[in-house]
C-alpha atoms as a PDB file:
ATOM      1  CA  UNK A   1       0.000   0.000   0.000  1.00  0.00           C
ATOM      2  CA  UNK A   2       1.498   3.276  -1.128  1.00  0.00           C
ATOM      3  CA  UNK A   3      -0.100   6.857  -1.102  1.00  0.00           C
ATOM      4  CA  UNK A   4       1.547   9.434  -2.951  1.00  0.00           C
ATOM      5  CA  UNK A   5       1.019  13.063  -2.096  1.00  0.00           C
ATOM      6  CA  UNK A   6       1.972  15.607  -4.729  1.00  0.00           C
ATOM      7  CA  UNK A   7       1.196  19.196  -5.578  1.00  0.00           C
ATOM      8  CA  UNK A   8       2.965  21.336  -2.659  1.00  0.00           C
ATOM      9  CA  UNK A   9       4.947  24.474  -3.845  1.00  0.00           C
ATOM     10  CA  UNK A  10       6.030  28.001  -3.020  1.00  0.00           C
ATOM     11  CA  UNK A  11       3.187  30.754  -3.349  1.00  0.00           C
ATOM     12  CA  UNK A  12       2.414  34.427  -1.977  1.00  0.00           C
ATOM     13  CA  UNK A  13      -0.293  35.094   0.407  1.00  0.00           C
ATOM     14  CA  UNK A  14      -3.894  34.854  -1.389  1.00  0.00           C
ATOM     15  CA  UNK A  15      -2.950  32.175  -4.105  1.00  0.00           C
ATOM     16  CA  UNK A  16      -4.020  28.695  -4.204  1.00  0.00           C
ATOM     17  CA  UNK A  17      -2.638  25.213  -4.766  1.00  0.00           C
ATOM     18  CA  UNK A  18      -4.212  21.699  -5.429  1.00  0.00           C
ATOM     19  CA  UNK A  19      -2.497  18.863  -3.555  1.00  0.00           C
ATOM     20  CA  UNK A  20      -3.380  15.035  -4.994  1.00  0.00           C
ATOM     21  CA  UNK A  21      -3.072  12.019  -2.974  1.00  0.00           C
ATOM     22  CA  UNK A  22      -2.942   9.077  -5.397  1.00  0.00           C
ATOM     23  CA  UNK A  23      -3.153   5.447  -4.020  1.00  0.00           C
ATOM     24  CA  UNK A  24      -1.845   2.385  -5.218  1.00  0.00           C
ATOM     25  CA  UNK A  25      -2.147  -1.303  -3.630  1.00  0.00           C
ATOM     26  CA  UNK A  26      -5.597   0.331  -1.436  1.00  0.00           C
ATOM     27  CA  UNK A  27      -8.751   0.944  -2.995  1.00  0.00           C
ATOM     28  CA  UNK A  28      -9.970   3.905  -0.994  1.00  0.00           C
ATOM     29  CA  UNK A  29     -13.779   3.183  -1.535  1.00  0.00           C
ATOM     30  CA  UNK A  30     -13.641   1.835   1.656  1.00  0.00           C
ATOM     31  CA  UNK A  31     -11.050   4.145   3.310  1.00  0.00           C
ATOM     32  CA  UNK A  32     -11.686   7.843   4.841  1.00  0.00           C
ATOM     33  CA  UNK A  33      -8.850   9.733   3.702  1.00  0.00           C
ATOM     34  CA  UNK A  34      -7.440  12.632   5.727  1.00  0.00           C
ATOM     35  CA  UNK A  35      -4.930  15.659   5.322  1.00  0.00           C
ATOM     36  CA  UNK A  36      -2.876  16.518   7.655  1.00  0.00           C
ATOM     37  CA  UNK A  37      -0.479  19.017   8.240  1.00  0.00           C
ATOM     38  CA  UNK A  38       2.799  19.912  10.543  1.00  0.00           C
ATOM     39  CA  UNK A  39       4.810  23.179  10.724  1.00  0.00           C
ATOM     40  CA  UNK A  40       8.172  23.171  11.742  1.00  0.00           C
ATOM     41  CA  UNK A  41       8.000  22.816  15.910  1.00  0.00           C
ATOM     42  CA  UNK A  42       4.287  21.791  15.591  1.00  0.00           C
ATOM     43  CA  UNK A  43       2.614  18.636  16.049  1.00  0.00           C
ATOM     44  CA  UNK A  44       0.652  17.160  13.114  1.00  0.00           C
ATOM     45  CA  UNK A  45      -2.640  18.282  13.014  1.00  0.00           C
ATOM     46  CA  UNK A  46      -5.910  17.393  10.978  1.00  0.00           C
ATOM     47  CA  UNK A  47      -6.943  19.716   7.850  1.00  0.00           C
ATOM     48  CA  UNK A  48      -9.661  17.641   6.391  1.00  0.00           C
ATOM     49  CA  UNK A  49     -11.419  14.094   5.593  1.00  0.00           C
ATOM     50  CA  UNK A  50     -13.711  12.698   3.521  1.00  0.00           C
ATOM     51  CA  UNK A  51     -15.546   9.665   3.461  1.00  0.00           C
ATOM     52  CA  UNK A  52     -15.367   8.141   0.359  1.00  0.00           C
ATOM     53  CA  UNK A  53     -18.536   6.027   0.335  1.00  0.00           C
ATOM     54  CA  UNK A  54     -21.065   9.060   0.166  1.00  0.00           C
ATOM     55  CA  UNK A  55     -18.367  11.815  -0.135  1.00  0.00           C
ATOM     56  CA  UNK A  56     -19.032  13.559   3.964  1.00  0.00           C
ATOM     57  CA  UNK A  57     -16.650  15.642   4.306  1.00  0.00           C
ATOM     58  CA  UNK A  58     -15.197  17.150   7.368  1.00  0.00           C
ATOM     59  CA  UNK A  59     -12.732  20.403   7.783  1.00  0.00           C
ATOM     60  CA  UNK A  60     -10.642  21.836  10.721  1.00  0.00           C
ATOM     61  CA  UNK A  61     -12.350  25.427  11.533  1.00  0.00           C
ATOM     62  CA  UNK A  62      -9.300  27.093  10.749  1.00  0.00           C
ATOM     63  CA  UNK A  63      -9.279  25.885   6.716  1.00  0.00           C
ATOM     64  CA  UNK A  64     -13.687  26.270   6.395  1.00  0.00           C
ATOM     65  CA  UNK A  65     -14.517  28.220   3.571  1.00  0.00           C
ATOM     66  CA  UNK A  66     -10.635  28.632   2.287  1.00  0.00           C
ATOM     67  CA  UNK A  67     -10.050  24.782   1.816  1.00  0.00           C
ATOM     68  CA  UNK A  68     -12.517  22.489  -0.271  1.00  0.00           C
ATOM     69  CA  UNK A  69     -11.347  18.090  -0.165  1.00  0.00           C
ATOM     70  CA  UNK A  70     -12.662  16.275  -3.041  1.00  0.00           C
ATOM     71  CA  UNK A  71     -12.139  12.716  -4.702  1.00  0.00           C
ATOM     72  CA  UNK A  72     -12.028  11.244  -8.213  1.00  0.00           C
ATOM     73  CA  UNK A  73     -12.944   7.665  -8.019  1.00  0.00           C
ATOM     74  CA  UNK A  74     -11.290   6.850 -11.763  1.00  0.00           C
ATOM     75  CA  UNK A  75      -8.354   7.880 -10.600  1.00  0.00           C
ATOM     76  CA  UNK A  76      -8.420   6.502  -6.547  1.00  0.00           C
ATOM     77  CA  UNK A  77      -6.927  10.072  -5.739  1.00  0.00           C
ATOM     78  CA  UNK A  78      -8.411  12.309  -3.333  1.00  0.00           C
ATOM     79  CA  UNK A  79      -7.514  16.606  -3.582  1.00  0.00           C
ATOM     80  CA  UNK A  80      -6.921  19.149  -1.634  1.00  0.00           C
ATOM     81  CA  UNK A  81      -7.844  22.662  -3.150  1.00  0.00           C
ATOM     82  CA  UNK A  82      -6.383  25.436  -0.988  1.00  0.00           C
ATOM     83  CA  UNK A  83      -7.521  28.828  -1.651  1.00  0.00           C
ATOM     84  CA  UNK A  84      -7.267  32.234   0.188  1.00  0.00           C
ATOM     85  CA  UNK A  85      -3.513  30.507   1.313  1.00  0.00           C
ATOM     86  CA  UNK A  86      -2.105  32.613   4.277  1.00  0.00           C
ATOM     87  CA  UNK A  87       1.616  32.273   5.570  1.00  0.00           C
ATOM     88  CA  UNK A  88       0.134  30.371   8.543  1.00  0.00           C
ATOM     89  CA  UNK A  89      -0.550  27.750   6.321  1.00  0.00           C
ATOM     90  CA  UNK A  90       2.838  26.837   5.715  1.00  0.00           C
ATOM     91  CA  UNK A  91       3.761  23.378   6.488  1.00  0.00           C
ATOM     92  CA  UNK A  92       4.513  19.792   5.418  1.00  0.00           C
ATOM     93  CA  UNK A  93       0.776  18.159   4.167  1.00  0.00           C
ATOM     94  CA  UNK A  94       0.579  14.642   4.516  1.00  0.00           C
ATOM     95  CA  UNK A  95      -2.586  12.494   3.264  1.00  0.00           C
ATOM     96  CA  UNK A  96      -3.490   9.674   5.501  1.00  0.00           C
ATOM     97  CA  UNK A  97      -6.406   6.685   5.055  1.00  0.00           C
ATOM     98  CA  UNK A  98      -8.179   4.013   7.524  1.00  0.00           C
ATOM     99  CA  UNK A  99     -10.958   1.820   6.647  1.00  0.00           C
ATOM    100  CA  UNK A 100     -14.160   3.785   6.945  1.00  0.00           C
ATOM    101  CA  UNK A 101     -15.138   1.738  10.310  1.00  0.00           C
ATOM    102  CA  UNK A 102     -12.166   3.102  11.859  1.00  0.00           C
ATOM    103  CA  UNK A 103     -13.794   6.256  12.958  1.00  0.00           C
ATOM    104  CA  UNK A 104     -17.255   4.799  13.831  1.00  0.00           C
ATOM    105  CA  UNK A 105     -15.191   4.559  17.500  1.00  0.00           C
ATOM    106  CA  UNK A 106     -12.143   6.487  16.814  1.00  0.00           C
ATOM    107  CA  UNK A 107     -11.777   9.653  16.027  1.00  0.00           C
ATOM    108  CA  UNK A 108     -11.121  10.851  12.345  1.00  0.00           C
ATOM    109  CA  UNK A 109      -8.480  14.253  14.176  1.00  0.00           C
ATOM    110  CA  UNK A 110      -5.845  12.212  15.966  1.00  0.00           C
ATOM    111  CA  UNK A 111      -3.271  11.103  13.306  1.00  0.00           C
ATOM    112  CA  UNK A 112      -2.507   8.133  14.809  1.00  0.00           C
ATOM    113  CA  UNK A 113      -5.931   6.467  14.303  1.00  0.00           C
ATOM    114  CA  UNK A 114      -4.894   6.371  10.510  1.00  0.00           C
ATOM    115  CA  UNK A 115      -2.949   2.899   9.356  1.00  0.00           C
ATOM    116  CA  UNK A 116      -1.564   4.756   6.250  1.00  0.00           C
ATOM    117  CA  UNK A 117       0.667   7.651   5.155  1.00  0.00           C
ATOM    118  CA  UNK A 118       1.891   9.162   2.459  1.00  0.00           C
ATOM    119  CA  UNK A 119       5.034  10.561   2.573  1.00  0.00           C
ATOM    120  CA  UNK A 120       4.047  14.360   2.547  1.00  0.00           C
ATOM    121  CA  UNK A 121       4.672  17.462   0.273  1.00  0.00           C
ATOM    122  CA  UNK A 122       5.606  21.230   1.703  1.00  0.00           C
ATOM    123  CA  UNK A 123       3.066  24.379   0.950  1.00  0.00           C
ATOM    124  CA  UNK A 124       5.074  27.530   1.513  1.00  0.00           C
ATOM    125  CA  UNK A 125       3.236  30.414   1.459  1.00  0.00           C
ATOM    126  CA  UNK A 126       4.677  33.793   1.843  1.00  0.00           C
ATOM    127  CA  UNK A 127       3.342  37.078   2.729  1.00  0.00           C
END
């Protein structure tokens, strides 16, 4: 099972960027997949989730209305459009996924209910 994340970059306060997570080896109909996010000095912390079976999504307060998750079932690849980007924003974004049931007793915000990682990409944003 491998996730790929892709799409991080350098861009000035106000722009936007699209990150993909692409699986291979996991189909993620099953799966709730996650973004996460850590700063330098910061824990990880969750961004957003969807669940792929009926497409619920769920956002951190701090990304509503600025960051919209979204998944494209040809391609098994879930995406993370981030508008309105502000420097606090900058970080290392990591997608994560865990069979749907996971969360029906776990929570979906603590990183460490989530069996798989991908290997993160950096969003710099500067002011």
């Amino acid at each position: 099972v491998q996730l790929q994340a892709s799409g991080g970059g350098w861009v000035q306060a106000g722009g936007s960027l699209r990150l993909s997570c692409a699986a291979s080896g996991l189909a993620f109909s099953s799966y709730d997949v996650g973004w996460f996010r850590q700063a330098p000095g910061k824990e990880r912390e969750f961004v957003s989730s969807i669940r792929w079976s009926g497409g619920r999504t769920y956002y951190a307060d701090f990304v509503k209305g600025r960051f919209t998750i979204s998944r494209d079932g040809a391609k098994n690849t879930v995406y993370l459009q981030m508008s309105s980007l502000k420097p606090e924003d900058t970080a290392v974004y990591y997608c994560a996924a865990s069979l749907a049931a996971t969360f029906y007793s776990r929570s979906r915000y603590a990183p460490d209910n989530y069996a798989y990682w991908g290997q993160g990409t950096l969003v710099t944003v500067s002011s």
